[in-house]
C-alpha atoms as a PDB file:
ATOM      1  CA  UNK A   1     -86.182 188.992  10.177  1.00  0.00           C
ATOM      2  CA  UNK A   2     -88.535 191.543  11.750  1.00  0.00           C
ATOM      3  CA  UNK A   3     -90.985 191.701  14.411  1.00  0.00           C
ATOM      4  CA  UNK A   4     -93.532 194.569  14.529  1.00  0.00           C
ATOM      5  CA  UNK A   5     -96.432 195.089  16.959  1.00  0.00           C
ATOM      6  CA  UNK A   6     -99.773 196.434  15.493  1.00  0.00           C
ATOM      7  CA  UNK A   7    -100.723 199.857  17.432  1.00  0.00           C
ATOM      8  CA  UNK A   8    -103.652 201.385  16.808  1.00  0.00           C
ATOM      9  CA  UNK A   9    -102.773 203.804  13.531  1.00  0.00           C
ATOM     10  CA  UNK A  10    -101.357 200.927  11.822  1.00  0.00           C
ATOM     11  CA  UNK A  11    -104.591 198.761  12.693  1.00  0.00           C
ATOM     12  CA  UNK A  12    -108.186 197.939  10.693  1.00  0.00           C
ATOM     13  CA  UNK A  13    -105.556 198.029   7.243  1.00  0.00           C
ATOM     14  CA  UNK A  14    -104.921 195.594   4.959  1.00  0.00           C
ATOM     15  CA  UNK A  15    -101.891 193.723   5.851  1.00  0.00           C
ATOM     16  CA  UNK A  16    -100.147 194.349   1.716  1.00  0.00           C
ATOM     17  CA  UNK A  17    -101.144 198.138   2.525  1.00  0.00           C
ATOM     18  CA  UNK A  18     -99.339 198.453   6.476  1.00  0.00           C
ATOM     19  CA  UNK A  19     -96.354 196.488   4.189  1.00  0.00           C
ATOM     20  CA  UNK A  20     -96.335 198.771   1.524  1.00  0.00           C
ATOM     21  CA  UNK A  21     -96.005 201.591   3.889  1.00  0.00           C
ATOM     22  CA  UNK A  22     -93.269 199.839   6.383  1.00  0.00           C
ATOM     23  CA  UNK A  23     -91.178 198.770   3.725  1.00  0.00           C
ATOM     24  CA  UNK A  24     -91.673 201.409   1.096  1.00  0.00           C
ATOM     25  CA  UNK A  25     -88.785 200.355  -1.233  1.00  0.00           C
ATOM     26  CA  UNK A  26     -89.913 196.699  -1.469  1.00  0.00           C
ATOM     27  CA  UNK A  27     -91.521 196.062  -5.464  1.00  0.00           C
ATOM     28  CA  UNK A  28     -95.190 195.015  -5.147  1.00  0.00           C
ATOM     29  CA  UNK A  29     -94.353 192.026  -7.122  1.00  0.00           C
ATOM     30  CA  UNK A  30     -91.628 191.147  -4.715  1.00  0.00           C
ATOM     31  CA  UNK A  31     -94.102 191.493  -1.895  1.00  0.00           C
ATOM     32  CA  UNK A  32     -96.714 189.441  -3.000  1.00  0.00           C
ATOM     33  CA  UNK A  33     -94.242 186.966  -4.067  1.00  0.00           C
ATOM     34  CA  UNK A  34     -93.147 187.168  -0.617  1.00  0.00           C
ATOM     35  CA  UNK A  35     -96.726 186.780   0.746  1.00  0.00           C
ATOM     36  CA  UNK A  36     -96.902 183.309  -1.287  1.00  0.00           C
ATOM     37  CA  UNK A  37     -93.522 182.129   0.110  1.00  0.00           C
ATOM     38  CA  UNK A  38     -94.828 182.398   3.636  1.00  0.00           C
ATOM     39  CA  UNK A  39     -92.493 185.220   4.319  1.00  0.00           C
ATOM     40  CA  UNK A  40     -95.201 187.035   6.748  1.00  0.00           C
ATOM     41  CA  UNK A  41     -96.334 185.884  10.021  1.00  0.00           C
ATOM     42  CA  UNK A  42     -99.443 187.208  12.034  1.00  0.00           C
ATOM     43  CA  UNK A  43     -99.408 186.002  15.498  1.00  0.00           C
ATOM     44  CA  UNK A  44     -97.281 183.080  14.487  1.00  0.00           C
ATOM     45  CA  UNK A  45     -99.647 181.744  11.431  1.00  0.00           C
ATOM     46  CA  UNK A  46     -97.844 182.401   8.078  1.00  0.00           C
ATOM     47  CA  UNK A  47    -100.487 184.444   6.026  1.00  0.00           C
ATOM     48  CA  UNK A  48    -100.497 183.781   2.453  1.00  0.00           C
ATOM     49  CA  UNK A  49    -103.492 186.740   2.270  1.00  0.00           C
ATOM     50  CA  UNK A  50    -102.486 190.407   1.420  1.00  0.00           C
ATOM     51  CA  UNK A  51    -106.253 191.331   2.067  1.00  0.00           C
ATOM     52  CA  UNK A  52    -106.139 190.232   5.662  1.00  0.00           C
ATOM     53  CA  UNK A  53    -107.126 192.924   8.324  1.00  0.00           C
ATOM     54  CA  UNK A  54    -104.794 194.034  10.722  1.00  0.00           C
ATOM     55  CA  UNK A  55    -105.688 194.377  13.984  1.00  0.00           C
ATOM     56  CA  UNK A  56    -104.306 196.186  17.577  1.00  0.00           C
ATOM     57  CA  UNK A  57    -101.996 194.091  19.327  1.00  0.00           C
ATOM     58  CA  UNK A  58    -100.999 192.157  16.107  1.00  0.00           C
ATOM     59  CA  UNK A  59     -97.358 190.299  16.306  1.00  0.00           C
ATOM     60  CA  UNK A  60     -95.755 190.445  12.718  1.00  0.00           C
ATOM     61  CA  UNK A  61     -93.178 188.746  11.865  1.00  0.00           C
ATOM     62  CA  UNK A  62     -91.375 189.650   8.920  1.00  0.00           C
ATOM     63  CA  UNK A  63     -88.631 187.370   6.884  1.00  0.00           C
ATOM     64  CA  UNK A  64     -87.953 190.019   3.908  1.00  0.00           C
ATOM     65  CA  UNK A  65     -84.520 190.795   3.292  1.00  0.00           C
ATOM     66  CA  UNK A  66     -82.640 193.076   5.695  1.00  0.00           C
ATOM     67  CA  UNK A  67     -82.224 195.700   2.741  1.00  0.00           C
ATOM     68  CA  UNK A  68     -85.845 196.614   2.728  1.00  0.00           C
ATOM     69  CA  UNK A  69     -86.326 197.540   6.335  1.00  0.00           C
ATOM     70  CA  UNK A  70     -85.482 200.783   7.061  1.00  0.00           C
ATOM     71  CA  UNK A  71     -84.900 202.664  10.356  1.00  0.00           C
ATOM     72  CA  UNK A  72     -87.174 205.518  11.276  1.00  0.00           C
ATOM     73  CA  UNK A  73     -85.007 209.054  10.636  1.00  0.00           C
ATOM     74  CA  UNK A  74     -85.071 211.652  13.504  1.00  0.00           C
ATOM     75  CA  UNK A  75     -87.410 213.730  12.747  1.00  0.00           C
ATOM     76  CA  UNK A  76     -86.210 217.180  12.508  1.00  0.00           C
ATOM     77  CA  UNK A  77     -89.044 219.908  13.604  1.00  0.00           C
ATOM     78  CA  UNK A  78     -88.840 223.038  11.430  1.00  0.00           C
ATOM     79  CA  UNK A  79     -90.995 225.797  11.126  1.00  0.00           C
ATOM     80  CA  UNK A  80     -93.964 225.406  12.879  1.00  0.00           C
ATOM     81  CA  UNK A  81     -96.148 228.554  12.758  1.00  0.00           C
ATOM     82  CA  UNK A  82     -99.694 227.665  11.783  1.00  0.00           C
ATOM     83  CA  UNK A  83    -102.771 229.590  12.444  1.00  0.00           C
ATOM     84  CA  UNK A  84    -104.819 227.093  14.347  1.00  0.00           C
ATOM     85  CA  UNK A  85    -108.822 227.411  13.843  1.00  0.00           C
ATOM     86  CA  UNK A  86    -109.683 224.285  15.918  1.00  0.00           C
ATOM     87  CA  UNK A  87    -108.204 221.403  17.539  1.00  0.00           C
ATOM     88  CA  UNK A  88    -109.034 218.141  19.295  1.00  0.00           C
ATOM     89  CA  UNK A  89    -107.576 214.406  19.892  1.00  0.00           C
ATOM     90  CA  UNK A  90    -108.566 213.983  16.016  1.00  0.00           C
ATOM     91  CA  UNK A  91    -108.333 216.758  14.225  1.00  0.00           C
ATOM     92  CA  UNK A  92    -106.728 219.899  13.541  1.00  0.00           C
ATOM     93  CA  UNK A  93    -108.141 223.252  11.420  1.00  0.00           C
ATOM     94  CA  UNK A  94    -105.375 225.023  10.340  1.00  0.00           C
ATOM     95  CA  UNK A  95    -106.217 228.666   8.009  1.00  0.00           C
ATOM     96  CA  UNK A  96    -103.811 228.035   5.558  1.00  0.00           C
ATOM     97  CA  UNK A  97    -102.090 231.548   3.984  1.00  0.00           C
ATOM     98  CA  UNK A  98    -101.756 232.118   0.802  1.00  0.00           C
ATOM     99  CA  UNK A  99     -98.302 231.404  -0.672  1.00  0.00           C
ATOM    100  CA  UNK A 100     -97.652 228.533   0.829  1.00  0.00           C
ATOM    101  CA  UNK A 101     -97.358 225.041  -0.321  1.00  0.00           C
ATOM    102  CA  UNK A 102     -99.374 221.855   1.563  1.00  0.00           C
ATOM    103  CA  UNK A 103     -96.709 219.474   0.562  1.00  0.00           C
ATOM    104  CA  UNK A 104     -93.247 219.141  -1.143  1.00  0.00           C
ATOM    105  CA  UNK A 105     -93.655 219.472  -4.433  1.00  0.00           C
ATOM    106  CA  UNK A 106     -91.130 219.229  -7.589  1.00  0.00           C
ATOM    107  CA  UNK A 107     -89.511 222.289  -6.502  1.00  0.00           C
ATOM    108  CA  UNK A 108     -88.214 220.975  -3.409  1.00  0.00           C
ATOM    109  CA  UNK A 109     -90.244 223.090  -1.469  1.00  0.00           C
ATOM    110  CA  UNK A 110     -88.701 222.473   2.208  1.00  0.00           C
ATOM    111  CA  UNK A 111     -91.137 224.929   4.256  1.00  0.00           C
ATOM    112  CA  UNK A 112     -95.124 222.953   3.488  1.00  0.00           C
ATOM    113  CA  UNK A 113     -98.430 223.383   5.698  1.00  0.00           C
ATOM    114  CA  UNK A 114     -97.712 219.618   6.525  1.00  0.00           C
ATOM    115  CA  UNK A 115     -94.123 219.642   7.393  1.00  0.00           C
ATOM    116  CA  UNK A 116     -95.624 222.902   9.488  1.00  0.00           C
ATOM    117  CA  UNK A 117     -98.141 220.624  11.439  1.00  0.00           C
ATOM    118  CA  UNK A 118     -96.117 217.650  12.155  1.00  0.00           C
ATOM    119  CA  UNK A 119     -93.787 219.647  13.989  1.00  0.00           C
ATOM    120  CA  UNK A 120     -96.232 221.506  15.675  1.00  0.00           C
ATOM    121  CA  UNK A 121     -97.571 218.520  16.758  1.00  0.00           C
ATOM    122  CA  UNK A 122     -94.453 216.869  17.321  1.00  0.00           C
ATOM    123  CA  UNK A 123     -93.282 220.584  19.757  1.00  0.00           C
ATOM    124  CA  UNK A 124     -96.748 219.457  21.523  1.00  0.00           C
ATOM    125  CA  UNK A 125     -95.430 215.935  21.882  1.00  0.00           C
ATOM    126  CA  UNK A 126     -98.666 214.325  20.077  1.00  0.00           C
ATOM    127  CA  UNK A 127     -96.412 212.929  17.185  1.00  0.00           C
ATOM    128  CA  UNK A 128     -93.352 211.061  17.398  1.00  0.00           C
ATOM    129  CA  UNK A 129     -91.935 209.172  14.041  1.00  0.00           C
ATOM    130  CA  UNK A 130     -90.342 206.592  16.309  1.00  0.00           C
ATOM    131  CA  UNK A 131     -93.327 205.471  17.685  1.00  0.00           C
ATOM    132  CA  UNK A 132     -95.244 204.657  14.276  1.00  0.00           C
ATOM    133  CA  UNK A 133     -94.961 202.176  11.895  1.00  0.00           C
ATOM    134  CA  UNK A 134     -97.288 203.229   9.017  1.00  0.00           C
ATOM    135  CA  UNK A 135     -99.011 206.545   9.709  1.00  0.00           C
ATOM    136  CA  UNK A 136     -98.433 210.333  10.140  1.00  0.00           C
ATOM    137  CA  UNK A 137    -100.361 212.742  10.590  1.00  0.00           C
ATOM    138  CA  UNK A 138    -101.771 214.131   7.525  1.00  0.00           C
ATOM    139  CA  UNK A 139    -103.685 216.154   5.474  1.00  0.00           C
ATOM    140  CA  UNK A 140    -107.281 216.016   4.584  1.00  0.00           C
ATOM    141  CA  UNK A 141    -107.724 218.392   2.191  1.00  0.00           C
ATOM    142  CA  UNK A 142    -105.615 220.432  -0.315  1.00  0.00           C
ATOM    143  CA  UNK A 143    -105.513 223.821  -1.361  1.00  0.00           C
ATOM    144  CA  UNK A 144    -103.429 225.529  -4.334  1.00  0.00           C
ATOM    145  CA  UNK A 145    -100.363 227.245  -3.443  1.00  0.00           C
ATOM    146  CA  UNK A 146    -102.033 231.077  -3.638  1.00  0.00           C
ATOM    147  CA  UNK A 147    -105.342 229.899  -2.144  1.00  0.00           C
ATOM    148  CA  UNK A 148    -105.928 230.778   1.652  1.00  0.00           C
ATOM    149  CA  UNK A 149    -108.469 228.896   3.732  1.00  0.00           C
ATOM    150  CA  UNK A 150    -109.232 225.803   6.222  1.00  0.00           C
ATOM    151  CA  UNK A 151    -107.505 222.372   5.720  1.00  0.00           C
ATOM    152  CA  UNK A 152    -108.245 219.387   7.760  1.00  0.00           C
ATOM    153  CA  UNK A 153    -105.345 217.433   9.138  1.00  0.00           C
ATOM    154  CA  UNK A 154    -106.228 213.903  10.772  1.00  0.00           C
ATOM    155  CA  UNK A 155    -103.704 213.191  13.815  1.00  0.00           C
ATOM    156  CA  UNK A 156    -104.125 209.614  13.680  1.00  0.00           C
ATOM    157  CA  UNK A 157    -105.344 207.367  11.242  1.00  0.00           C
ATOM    158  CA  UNK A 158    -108.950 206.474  12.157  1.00  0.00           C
ATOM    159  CA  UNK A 159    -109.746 210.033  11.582  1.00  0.00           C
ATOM    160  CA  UNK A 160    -107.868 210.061   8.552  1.00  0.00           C
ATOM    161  CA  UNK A 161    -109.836 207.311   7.393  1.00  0.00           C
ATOM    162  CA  UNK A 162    -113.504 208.713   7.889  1.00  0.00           C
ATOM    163  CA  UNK A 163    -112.731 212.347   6.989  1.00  0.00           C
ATOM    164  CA  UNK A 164    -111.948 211.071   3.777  1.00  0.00           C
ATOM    165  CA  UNK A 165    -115.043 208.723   3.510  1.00  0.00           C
ATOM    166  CA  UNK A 166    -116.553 211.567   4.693  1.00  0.00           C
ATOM    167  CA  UNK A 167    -115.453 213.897   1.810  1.00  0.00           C
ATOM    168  CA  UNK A 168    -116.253 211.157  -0.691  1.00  0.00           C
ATOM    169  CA  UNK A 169    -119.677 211.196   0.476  1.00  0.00           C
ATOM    170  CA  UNK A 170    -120.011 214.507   0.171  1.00  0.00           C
ATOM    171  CA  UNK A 171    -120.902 215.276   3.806  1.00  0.00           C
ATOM    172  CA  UNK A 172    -118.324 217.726   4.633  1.00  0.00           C
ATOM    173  CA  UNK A 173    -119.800 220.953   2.257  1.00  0.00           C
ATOM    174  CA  UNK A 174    -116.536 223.392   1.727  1.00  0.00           C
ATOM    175  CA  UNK A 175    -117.548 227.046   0.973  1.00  0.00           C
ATOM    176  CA  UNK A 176    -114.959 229.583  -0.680  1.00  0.00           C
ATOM    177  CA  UNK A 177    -114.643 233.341  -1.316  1.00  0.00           C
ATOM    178  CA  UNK A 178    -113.449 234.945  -4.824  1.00  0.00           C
ATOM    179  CA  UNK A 179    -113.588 238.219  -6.526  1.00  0.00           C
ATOM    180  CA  UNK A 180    -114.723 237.401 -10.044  1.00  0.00           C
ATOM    181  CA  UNK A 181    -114.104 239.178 -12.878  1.00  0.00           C
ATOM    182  CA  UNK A 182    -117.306 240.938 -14.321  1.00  0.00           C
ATOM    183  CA  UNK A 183    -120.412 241.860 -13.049  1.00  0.00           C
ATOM    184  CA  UNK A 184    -122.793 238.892 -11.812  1.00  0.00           C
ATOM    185  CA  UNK A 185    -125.837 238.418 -10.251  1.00  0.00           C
ATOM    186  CA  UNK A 186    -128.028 236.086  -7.825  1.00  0.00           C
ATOM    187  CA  UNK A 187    -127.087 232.729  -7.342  1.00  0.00           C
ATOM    188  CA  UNK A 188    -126.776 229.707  -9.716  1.00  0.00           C
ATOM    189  CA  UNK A 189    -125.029 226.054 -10.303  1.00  0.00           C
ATOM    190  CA  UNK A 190    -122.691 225.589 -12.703  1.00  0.00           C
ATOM    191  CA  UNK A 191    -121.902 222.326 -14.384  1.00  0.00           C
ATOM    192  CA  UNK A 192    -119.543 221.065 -17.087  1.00  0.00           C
ATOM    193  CA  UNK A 193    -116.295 218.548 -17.403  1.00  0.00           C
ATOM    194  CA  UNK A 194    -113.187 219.362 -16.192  1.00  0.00           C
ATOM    195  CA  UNK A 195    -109.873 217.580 -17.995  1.00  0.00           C
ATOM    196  CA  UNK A 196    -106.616 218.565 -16.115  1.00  0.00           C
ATOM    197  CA  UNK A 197    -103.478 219.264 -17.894  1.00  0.00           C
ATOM    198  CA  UNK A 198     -99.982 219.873 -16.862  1.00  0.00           C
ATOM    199  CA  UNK A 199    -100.064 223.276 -15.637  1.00  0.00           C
ATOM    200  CA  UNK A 200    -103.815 224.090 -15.642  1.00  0.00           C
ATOM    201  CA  UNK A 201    -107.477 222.203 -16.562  1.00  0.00           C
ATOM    202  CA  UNK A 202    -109.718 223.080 -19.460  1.00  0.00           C
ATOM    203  CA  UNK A 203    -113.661 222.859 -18.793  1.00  0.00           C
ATOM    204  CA  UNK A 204    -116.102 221.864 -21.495  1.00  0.00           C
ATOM    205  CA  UNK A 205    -119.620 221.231 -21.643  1.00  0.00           C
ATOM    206  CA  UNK A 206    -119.328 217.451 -22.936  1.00  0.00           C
ATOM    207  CA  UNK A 207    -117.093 214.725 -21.248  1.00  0.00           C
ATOM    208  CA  UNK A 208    -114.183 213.421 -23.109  1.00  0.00           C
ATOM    209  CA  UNK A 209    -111.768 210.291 -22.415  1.00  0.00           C
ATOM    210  CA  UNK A 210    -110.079 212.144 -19.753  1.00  0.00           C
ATOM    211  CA  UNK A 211    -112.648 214.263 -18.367  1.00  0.00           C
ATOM    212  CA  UNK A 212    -114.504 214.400 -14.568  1.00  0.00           C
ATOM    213  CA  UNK A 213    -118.334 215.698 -13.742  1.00  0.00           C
ATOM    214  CA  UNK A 214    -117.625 219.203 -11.919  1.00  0.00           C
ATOM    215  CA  UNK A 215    -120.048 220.917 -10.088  1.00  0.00           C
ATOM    216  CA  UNK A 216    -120.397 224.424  -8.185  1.00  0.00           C
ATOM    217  CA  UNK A 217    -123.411 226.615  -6.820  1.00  0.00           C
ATOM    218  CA  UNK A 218    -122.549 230.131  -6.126  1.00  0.00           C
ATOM    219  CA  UNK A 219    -123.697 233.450  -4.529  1.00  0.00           C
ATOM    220  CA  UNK A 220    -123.299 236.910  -5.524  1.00  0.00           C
ATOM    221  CA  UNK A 221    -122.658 239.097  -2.364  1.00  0.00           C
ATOM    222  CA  UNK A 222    -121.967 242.213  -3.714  1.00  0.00           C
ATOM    223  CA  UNK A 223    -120.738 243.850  -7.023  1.00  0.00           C
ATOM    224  CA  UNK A 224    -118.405 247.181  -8.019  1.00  0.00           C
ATOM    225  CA  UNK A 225    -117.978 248.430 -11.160  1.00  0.00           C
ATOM    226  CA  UNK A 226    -115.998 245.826 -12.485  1.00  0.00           C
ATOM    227  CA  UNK A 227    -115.970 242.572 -10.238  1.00  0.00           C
ATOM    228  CA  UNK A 228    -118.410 240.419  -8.164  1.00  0.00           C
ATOM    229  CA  UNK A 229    -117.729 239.097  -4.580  1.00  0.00           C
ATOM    230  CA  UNK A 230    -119.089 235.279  -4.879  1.00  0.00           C
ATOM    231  CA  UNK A 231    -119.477 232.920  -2.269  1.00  0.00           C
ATOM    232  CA  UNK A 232    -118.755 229.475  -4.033  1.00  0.00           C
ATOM    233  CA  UNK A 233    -119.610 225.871  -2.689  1.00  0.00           C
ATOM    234  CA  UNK A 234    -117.781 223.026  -3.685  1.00  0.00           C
ATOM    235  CA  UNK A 235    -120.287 220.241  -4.975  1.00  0.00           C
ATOM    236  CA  UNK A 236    -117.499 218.047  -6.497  1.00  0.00           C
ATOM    237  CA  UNK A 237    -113.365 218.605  -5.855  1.00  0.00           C
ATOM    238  CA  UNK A 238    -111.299 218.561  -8.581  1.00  0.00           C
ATOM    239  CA  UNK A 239    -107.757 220.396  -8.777  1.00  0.00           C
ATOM    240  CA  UNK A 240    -108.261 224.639 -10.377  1.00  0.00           C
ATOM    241  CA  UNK A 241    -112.022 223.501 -10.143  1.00  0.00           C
ATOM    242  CA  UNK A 242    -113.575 227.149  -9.273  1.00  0.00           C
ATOM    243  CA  UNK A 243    -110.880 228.806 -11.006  1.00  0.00           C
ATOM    244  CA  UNK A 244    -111.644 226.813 -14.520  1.00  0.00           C
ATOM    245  CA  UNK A 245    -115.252 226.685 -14.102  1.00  0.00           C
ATOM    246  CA  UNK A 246    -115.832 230.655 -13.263  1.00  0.00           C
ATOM    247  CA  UNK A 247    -113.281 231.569 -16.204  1.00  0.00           C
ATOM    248  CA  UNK A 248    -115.655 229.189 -19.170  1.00  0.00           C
ATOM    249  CA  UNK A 249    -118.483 231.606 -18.577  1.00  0.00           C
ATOM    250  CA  UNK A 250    -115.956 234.438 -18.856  1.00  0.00           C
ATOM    251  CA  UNK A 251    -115.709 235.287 -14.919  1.00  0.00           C
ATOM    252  CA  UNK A 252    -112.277 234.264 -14.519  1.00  0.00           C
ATOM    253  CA  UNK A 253    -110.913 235.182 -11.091  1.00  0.00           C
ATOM    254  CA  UNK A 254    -109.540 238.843 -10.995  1.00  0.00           C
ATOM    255  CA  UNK A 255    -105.826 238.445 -11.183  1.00  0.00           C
ATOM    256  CA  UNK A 256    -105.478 234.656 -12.002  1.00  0.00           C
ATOM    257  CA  UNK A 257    -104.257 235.420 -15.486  1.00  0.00           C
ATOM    258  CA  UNK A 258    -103.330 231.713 -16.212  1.00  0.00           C
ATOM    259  CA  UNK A 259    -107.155 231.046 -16.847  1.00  0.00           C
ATOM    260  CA  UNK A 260    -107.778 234.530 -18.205  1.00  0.00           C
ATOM    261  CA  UNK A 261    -108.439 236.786 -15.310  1.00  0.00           C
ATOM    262  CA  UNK A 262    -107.172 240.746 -15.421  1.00  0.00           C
ATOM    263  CA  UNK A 263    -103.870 241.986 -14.586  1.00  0.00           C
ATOM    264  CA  UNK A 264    -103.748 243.204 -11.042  1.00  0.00           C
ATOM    265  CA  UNK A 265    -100.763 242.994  -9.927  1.00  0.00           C
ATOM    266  CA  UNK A 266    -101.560 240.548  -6.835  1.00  0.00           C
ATOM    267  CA  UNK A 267    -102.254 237.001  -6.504  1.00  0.00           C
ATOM    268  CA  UNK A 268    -105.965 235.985  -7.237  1.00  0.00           C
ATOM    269  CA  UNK A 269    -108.281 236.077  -3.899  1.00  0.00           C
ATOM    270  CA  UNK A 270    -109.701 232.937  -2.953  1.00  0.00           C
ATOM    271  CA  UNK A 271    -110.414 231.382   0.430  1.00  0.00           C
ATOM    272  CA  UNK A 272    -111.941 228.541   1.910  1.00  0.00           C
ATOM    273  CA  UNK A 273    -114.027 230.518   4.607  1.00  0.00           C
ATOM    274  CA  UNK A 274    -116.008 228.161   5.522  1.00  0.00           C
ATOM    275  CA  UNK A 275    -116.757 224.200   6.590  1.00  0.00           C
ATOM    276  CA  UNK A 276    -119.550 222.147   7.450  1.00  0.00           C
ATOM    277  CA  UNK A 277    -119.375 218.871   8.998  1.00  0.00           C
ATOM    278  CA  UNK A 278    -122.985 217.861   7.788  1.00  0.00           C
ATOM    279  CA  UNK A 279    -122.556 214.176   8.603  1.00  0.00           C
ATOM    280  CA  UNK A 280    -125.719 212.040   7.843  1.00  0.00           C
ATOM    281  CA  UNK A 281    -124.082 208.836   8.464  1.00  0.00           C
ATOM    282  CA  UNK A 282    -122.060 207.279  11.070  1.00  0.00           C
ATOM    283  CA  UNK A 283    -119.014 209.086  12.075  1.00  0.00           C
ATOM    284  CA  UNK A 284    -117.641 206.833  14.724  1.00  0.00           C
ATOM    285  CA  UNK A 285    -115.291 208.471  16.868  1.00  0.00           C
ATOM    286  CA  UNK A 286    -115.959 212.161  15.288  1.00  0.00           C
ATOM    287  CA  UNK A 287    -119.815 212.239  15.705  1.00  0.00           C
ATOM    288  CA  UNK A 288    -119.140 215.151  18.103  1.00  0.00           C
ATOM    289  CA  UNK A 289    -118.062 217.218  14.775  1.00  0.00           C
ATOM    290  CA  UNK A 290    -121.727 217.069  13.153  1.00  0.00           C
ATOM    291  CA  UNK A 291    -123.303 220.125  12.436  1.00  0.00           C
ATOM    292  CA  UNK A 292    -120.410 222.000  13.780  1.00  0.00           C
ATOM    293  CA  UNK A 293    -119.410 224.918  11.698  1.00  0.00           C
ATOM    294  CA  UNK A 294    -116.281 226.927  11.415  1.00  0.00           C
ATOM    295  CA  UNK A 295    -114.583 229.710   9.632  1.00  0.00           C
ATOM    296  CA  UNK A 296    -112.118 232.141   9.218  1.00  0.00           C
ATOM    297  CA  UNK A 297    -112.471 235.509   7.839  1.00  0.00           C
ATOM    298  CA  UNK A 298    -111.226 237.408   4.073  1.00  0.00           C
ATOM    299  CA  UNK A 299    -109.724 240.565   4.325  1.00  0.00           C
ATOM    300  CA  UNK A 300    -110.771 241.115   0.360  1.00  0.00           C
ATOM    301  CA  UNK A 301    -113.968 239.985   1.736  1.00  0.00           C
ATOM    302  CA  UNK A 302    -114.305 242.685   4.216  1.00  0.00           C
ATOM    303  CA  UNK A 303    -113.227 245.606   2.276  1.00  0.00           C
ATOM    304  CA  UNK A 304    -115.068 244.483  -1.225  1.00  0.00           C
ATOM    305  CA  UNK A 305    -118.278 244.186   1.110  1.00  0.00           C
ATOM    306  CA  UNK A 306    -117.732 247.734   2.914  1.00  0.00           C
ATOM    307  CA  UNK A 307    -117.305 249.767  -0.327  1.00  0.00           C
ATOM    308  CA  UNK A 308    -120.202 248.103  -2.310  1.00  0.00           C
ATOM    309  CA  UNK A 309    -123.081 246.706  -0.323  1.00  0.00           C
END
């Protein structure tokens, strides 16, 4: 048996969710058998409902086997270097650099952007594993491995919650920097379907079983001889999106040779520069953020733009 008090990143979730999370290695099916057997307890009323809504000050009690609670590990702060664009109570804007992963991936990647932040935070003393339940913080956002740029991290899970609604609705506009391949011109949308594969995503110009609507509208800022500095806004966000979508109208990004770009001996360039907050709905407890703007420079950016405007 297990008692567990509701604080306020574990509450306004589904009570199957917060269970999921606290006892990660419990089967679904075992946990909803559970649920039926009167094995959970809210304030001292056995709940029967996975969909019920947790709140604040909640008493749980628990009577799944011992085996499926486990004890929060000390967390062990590692690296923590991150280059911090903004910061409040909510949120955190961290410039991501190139190179580096934003979580652990199949390579066992120890040194992540996330692993980065939580110990930042946890150095600050804003995040202490021992003192949660359900919820770290975590990222908002994602960005490839060789892409630069802002990411959003959410330091507690309200914020978590409406960045992502927020996102979904399309009211947080992300704008990126490339060099393109080619010589282009004014400014445009591009749209098409986007199917991911293993290792990269194909883009065609009619859906298919495993296809998703992809969007872009881009700027030319300046041209040389043989590339074109765009500035690219994100109207969907799907995984290689800009990449895929720049290289099927044969503007692949200079140097990403996976989706066709030339040979140049460096990583492709591609930032997230920039990132609106246009909220025009309810934000709750991160109204402050709307209209706020922020962004971090490209050094491709400033040289490309110095030699050829």
């Amino acid at each position: 048996m297990r008692k567990v008090i509701i604080n306020e990143n574990d509450a306004n979730q589904r009570l199957d969710k917060f269970l999921s999370k606290y006892m990660p290695d419990l089967p679904k099916s075992m946990l909803y058998k559970g649920l039926r057997k009167n094995c959970a307890r809210v304030n001292g009323k056995h709940i029967k409902d996975g969909a019920v809504i947790l709140k604040a000050g909640d008493e749980l009690t628990l009577y799944f086997k011992d085996e499926f609670f486990t004890e929060n590990q000390a967390f062990a702060p590692s690296n923590d270097d991150i280059d911090v664009v903004y910061e409040d109570k909510n949120i955190l804007l961290v410039n991501k650099p190139a190179g580096l992963v934003v979580h652990a991936d199949d390579k066992n990647t120890s040194d992540t952007l996330i692993l980065r932040i939580q110990s930042y935070l946890y150095n600050k003393n804003e995040y202490d594993p021992s003192d949660e339940h359900s919820f770290a913080p975590a990222l908002c956002n994602r960005l490839d491995r060789n892409t630069a740029g802002i990411i959003i991290a959410a330091k507690n899970a309200a914020s978590l919650r409406i960045i992502n609604e927020k996102i979904r609705l399309r009211e947080i506009k992300k704008l990126y920097l490339c060099v393109a391949d080619g010589i282009m011109t004014g400014e445009g949308e591009l749209s098409a379907f986007l199917t991911r594969h293993e290792k990269r995503a194909s883009v065609s110009d009619a859906p298919s079983d495993n296809s998703k609507p992809v969007k872009i509208r881009y700027k030319t800022l300046a041209v040389s001889e043989k590339q074109s500095l765009l500035e690219v806004e994100l109207l969907t966000g799907r995984t290689h999106q800009i990449r895929a979508q720049l290289a099927a109208i044969s503007h692949p990004l200079s140097g990403d040779v996976k989706y066709g770009g030339s040979k140049t001996g460096k990583p492709y360039s591609l930032v997230s520069h920039k990132l609106i907050f246009a909220f025009d709905t309810d934000a709750d407890i991160l109204n402050y953020l709307t209209g706020k703007t922020f962004s971090v420079p490209a050094e491709f950016a400033q040289s490309f733009s110095a030699a050829n405007l």
